[in-house]
C-alpha atoms as a PDB file:
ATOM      1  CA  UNK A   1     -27.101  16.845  13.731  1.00  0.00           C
ATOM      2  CA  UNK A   2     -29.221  14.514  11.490  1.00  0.00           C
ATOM      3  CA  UNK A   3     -27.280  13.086   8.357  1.00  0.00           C
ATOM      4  CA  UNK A   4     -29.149  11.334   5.434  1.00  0.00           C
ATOM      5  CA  UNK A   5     -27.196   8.523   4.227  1.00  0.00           C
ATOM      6  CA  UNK A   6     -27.728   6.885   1.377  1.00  0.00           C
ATOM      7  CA  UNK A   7     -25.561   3.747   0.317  1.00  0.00           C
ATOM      8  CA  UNK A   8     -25.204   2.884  -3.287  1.00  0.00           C
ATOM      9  CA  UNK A   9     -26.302  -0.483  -2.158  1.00  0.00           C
ATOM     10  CA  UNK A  10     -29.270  -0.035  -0.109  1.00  0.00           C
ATOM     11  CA  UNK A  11     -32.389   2.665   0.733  1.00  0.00           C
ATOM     12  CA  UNK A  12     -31.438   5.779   2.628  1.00  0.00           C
ATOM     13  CA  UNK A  13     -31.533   6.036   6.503  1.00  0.00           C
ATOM     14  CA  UNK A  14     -30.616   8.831   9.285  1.00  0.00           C
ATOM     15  CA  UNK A  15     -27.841   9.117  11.181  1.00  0.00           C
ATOM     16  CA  UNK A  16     -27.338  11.204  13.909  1.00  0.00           C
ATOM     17  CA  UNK A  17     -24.054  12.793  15.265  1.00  0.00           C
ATOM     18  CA  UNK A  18     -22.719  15.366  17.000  1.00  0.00           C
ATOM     19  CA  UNK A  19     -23.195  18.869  15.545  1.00  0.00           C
ATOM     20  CA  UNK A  20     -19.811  20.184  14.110  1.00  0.00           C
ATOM     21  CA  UNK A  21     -18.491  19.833  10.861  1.00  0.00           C
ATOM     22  CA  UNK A  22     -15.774  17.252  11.802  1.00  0.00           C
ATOM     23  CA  UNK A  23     -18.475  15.251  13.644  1.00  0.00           C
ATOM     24  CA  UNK A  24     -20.416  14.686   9.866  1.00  0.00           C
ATOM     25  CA  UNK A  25     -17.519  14.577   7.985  1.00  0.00           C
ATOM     26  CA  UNK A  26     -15.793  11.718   9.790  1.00  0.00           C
ATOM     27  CA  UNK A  27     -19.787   9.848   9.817  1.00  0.00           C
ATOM     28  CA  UNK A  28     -20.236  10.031   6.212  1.00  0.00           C
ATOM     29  CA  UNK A  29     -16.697   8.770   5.170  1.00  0.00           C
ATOM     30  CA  UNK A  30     -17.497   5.649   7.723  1.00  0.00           C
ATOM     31  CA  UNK A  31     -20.685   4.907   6.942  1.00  0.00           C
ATOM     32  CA  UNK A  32     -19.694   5.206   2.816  1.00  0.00           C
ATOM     33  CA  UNK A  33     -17.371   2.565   2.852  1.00  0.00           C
ATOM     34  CA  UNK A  34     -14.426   4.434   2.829  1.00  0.00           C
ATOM     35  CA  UNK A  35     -12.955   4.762   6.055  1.00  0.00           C
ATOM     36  CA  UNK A  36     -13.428   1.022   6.761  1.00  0.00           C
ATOM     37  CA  UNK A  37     -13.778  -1.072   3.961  1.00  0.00           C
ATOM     38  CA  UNK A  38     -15.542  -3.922   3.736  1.00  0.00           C
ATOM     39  CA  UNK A  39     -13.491  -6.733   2.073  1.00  0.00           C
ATOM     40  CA  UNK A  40     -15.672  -8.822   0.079  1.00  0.00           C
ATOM     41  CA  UNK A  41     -13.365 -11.851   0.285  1.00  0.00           C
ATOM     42  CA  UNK A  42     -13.324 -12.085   4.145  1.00  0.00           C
ATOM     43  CA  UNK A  43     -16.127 -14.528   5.083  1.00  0.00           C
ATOM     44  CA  UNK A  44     -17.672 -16.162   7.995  1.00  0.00           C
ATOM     45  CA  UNK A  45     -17.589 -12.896  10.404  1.00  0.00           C
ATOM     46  CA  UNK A  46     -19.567 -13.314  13.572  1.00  0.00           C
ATOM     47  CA  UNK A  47     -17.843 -11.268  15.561  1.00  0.00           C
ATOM     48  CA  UNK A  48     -16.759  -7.452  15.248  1.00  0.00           C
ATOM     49  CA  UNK A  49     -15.001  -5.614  18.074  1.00  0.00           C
ATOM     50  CA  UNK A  50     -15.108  -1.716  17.630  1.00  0.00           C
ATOM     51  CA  UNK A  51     -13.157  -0.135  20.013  1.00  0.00           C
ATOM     52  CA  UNK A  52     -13.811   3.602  20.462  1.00  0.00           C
ATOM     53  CA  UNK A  53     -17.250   3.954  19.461  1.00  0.00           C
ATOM     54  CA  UNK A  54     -17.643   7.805  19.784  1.00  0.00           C
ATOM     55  CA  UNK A  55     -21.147   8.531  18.030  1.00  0.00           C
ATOM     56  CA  UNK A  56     -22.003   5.072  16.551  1.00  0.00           C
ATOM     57  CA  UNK A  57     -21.059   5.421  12.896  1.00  0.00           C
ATOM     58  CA  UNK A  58     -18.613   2.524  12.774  1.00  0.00           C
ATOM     59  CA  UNK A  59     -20.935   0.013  14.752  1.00  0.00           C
ATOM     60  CA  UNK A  60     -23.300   0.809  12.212  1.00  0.00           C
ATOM     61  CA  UNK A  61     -21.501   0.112   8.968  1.00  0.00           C
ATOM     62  CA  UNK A  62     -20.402  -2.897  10.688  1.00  0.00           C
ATOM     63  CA  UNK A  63     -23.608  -3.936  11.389  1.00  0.00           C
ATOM     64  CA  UNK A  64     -25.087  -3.055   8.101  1.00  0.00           C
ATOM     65  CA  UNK A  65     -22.390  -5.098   6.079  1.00  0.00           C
ATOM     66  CA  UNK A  66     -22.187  -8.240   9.074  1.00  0.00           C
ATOM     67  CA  UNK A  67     -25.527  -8.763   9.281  1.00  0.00           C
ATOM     68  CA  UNK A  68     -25.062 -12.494  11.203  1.00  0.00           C
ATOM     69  CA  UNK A  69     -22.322 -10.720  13.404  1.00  0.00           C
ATOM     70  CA  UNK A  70     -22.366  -9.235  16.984  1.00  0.00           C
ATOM     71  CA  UNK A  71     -21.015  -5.868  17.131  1.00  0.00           C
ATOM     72  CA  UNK A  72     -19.055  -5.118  20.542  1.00  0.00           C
ATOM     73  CA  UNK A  73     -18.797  -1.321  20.075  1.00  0.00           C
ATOM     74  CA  UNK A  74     -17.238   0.313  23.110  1.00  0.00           C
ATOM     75  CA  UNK A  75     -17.651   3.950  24.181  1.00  0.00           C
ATOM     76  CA  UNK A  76     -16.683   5.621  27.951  1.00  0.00           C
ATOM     77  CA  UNK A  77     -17.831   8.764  27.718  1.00  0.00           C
ATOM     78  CA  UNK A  78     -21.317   9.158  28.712  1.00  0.00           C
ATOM     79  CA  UNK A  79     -21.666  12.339  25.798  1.00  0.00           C
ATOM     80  CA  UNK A  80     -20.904  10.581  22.314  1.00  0.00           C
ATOM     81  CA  UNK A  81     -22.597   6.789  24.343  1.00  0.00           C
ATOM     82  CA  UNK A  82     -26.062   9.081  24.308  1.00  0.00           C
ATOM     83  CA  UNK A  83     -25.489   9.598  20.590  1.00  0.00           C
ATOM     84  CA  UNK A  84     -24.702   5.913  19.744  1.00  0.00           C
ATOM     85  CA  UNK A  85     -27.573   4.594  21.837  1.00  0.00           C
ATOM     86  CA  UNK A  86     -29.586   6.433  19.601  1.00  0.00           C
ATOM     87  CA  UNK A  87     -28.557   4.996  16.413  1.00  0.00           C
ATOM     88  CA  UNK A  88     -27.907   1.609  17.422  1.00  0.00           C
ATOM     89  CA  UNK A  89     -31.499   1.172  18.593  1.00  0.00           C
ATOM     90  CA  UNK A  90     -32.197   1.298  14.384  1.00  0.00           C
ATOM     91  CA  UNK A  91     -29.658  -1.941  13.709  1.00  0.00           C
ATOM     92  CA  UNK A  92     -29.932  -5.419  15.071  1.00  0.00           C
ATOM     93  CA  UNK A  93     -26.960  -7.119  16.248  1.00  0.00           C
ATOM     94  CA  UNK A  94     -24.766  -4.105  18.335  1.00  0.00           C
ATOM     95  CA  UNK A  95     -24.299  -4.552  21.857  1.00  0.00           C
ATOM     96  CA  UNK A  96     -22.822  -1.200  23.520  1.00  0.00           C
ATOM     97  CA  UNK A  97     -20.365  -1.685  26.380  1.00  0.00           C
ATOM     98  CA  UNK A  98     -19.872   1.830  28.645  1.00  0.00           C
ATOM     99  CA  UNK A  99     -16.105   1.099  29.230  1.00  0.00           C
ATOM    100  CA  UNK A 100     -12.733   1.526  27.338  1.00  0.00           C
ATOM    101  CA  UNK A 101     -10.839  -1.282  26.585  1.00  0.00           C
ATOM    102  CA  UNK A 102      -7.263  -0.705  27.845  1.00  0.00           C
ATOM    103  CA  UNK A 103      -4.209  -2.801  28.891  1.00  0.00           C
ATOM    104  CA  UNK A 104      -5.689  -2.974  32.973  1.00  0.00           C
ATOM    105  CA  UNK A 105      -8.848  -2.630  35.265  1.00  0.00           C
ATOM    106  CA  UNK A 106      -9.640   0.727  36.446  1.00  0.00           C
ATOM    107  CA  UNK A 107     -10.469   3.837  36.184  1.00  0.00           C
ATOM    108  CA  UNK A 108      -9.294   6.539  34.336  1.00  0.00           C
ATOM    109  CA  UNK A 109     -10.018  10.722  33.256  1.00  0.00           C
ATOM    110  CA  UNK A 110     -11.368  10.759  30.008  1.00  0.00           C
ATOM    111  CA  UNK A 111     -10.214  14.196  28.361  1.00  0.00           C
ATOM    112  CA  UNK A 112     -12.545  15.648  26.161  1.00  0.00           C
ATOM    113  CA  UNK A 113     -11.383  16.616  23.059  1.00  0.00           C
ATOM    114  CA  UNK A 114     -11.763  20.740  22.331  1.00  0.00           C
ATOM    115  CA  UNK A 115     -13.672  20.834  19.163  1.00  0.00           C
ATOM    116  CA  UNK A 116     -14.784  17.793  18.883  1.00  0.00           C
ATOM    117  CA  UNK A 117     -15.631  14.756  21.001  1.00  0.00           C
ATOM    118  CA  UNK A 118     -14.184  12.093  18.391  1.00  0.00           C
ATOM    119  CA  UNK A 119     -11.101  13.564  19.973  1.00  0.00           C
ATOM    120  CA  UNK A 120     -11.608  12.440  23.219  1.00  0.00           C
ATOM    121  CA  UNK A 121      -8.537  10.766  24.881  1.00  0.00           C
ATOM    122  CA  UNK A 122      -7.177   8.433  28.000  1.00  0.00           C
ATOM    123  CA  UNK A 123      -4.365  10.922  27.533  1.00  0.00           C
ATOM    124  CA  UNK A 124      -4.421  14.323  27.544  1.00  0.00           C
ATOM    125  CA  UNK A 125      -3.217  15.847  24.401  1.00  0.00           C
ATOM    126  CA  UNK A 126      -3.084  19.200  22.538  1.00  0.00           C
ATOM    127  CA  UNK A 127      -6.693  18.087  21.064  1.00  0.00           C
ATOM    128  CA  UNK A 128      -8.008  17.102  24.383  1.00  0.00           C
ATOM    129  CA  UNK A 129      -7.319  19.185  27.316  1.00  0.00           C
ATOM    130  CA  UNK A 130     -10.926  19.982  27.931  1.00  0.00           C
ATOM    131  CA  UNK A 131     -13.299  18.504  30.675  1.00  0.00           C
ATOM    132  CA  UNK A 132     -12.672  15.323  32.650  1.00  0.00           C
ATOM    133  CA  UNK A 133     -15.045  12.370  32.909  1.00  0.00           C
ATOM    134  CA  UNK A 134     -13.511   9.375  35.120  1.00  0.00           C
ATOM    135  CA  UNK A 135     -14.767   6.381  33.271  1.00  0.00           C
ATOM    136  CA  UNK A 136     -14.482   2.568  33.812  1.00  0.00           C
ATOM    137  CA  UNK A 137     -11.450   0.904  31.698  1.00  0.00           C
ATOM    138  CA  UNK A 138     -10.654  -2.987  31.252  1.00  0.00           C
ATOM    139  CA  UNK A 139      -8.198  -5.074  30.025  1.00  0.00           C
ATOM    140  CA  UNK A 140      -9.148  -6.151  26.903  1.00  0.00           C
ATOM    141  CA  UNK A 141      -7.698  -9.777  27.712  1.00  0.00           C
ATOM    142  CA  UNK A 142      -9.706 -10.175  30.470  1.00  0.00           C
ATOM    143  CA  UNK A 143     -13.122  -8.486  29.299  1.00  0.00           C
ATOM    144  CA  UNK A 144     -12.408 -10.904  26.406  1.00  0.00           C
ATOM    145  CA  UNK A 145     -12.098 -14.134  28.517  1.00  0.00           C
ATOM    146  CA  UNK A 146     -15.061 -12.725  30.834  1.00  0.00           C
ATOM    147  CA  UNK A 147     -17.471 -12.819  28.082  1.00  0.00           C
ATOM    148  CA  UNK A 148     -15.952 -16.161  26.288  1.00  0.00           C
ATOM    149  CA  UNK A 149     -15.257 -14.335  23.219  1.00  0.00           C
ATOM    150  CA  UNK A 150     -12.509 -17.485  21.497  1.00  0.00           C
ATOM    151  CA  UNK A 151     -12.576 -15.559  18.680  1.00  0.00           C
ATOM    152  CA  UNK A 152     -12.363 -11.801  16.858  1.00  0.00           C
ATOM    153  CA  UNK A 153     -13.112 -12.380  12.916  1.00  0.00           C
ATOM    154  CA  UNK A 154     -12.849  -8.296  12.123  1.00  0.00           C
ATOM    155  CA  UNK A 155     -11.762  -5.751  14.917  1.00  0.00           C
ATOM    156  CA  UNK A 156     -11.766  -1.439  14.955  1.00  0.00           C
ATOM    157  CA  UNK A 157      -9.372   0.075  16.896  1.00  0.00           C
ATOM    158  CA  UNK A 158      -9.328   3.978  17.305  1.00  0.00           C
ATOM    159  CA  UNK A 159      -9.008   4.865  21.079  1.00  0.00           C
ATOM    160  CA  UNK A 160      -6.465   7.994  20.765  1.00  0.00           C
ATOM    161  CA  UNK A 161      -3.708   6.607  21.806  1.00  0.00           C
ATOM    162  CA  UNK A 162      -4.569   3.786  23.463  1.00  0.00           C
ATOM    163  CA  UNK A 163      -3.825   1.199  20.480  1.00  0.00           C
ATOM    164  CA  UNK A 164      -0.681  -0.583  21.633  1.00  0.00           C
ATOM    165  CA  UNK A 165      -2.168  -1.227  24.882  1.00  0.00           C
ATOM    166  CA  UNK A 166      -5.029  -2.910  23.924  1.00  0.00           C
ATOM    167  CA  UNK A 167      -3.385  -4.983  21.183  1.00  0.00           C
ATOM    168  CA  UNK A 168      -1.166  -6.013  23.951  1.00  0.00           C
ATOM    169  CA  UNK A 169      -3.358  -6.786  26.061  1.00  0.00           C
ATOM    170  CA  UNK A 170      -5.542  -9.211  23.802  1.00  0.00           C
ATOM    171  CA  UNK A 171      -2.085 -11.233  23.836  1.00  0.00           C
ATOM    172  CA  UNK A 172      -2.887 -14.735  21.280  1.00  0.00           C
ATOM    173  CA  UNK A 173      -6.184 -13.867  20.806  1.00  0.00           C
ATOM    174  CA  UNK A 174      -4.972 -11.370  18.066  1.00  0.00           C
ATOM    175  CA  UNK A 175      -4.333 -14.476  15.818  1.00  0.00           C
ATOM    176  CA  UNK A 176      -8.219 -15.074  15.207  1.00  0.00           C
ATOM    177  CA  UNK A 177      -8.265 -11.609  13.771  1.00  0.00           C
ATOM    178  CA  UNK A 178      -9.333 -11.566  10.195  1.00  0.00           C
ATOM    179  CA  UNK A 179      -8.912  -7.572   9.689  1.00  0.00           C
ATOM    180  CA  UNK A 180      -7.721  -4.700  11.669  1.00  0.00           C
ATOM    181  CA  UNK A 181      -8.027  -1.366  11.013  1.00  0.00           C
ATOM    182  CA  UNK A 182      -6.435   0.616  13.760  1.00  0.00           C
ATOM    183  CA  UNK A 183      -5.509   4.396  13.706  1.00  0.00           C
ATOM    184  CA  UNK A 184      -2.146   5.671  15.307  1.00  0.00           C
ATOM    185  CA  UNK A 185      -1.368   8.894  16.408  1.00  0.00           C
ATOM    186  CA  UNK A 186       2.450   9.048  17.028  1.00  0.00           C
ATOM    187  CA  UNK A 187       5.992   7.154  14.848  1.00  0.00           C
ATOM    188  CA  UNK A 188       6.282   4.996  17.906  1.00  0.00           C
ATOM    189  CA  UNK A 189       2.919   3.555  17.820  1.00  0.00           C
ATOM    190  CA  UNK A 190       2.878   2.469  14.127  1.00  0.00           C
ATOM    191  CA  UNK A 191       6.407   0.760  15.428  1.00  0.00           C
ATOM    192  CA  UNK A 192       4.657  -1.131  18.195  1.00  0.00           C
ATOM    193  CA  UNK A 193       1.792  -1.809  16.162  1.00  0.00           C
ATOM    194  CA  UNK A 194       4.026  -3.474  13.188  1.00  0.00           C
ATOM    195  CA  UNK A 195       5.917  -5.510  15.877  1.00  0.00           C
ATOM    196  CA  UNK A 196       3.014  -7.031  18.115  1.00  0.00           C
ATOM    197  CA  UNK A 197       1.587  -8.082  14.277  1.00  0.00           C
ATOM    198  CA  UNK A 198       4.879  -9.341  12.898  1.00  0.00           C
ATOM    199  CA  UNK A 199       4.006 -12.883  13.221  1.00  0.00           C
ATOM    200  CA  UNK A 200       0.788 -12.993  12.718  1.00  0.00           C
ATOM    201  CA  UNK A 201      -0.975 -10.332  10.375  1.00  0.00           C
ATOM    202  CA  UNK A 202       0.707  -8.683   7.019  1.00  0.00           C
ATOM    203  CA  UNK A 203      -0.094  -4.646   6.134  1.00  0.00           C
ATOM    204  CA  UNK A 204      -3.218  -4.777   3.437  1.00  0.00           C
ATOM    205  CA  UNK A 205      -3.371  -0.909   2.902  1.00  0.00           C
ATOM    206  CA  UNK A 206      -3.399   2.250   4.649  1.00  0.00           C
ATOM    207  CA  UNK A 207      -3.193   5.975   4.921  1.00  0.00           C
ATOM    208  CA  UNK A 208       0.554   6.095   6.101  1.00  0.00           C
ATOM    209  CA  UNK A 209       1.466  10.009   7.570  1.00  0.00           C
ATOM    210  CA  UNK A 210       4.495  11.002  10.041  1.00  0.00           C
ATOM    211  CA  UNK A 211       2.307  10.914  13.233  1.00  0.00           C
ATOM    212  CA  UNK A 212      -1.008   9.806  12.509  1.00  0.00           C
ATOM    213  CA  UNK A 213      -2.950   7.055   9.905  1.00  0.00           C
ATOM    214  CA  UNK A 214      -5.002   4.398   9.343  1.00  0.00           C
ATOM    215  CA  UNK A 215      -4.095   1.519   8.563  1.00  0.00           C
ATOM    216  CA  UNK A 216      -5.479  -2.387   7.254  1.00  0.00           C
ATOM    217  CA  UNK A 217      -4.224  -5.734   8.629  1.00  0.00           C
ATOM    218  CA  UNK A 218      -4.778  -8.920   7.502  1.00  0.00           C
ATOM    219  CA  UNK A 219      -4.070 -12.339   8.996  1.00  0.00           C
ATOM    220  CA  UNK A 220      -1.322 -14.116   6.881  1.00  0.00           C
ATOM    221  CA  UNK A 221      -4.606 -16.508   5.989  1.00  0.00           C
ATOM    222  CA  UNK A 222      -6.551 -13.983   4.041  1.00  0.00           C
ATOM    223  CA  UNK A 223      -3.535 -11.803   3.182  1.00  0.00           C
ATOM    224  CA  UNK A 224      -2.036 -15.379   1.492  1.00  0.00           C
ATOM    225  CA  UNK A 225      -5.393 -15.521  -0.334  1.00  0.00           C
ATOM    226  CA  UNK A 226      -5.501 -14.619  -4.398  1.00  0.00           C
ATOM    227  CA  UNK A 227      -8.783 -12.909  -3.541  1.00  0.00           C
ATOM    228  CA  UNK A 228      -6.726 -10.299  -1.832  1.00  0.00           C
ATOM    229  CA  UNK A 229      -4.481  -9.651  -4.340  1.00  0.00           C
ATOM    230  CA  UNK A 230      -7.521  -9.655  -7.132  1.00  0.00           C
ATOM    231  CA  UNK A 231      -9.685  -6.974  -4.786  1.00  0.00           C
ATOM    232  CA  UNK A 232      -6.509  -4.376  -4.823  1.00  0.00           C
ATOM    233  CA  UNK A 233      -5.913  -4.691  -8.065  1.00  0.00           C
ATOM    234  CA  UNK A 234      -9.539  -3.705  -8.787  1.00  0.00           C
ATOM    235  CA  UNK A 235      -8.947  -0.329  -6.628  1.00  0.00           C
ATOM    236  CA  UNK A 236      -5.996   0.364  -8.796  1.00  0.00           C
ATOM    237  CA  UNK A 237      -7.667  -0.155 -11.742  1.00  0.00           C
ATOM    238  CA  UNK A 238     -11.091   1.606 -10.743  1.00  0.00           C
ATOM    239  CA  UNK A 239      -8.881   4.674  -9.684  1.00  0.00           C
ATOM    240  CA  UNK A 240      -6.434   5.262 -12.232  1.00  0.00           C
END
């Protein structure tokens, strides 16, 4: 499916994803600033890790809004990779990595997910019971110290299920992290997630539900700032 976005900041460009309706739906929120949004106070990025990069739409945005950054998108399954080739070749500064960033090296089934290939899982769940693909995981530690990356200044995380061991994984290099949006999918999770952060990053915002949401980290630097008080404020007031 070919989407036409068109930013309130900038000209129009196609996207393409994969064709269902959940596919577009999730694209456009992403690549409209919503899903993941930008914080105009956070400066000096140069480095972006998005982890699960199903289709592309994240790596994009990033890309769009980071323009001095590199963009380490990762994305196992061979399906939604042919879809974020695709649109990457359109914006400078992604680098694609075929592998899933996990707590060890290995390899694992990928479960596709039924009705959509966002869904896709390390674990089979009720969404993804479908086909197997064994793909190439890596401890996100040691890809990290492979590739001399000292530093992560903004960081994605949706990788259905997968969250906890990643962030463990990355051990002290979690304290460079300027933002974090990461998704959960079960209580326990968003537990483990507020507990490897404790010391180092404070809850900016979120979509908070029983068993699944997204949330917004910041480091205790930028969530100390004034700025980050001022931007919220400016939601609040632009909403009410």
């Amino acid at each position: 499916m070919l989407l036409t976005i068109e930013p309130d900041d900038a000209d129009p460009f196609e996207f393409e994803c994969e064709d269902t309706i959940a596919s577009a739906w999730v694209s456009k929120d992403i690549l409209s600033n919503r899903t993941y949004p930008v914080l105009p106070f956070v400066d000096d990025v140069r480095v972006v890790l998005d982890a699960g990069g199903n289709c592309g739409a994240a790596a994009v945005h990033f890309a769009r809004h980071y323009p001095d950054a590199t963009i380490h998108t990762f994305e196992p399954g061979s399906h939604q990779r042919a879809f974020l080739e695709r649109n990457a070749v359109h914006h400078r500064g992604i680098t694609i990595h075929p592998i899933a960033l996990h707590r060890d090296d290995g390899e694992m089934p990928l479960y596709q997910g039924d009705s959509d290939s966002g869904m896709s899982s390390l674990e089979a769940s009720e969404w993804a019971t479908g086909s197997r693909e064994i793909v190439t995981v890596r401890s996100a530690g040691g890809w990290a110290t492979e590739h001399g990356i000292d530093r992560i200044d903004v960081m994605k995380l949706d990788v259905e299920g997968s969250e906890v061991d990643v962030l463990e994984s990355l051990g002290p290099l979690m304290a460079t992290v300027k933002v974090l949006y990461v998704e959960y999918d079960s209580r326990k999770a968003r537990r483990d997630i507020d507990r490897i952060l404790e010391s180092t990053h404070d809850l900016y915002s979120g979509k908070v539900f029983l068993d699944q949401g997204e949330l917004i980290y910041l480091s205790k630097h930028e969530a100390n700032r004034p700025e980050a008080t001022d931007h919220l404020r400016s939601i609040f007031v632009a909403d009410a």
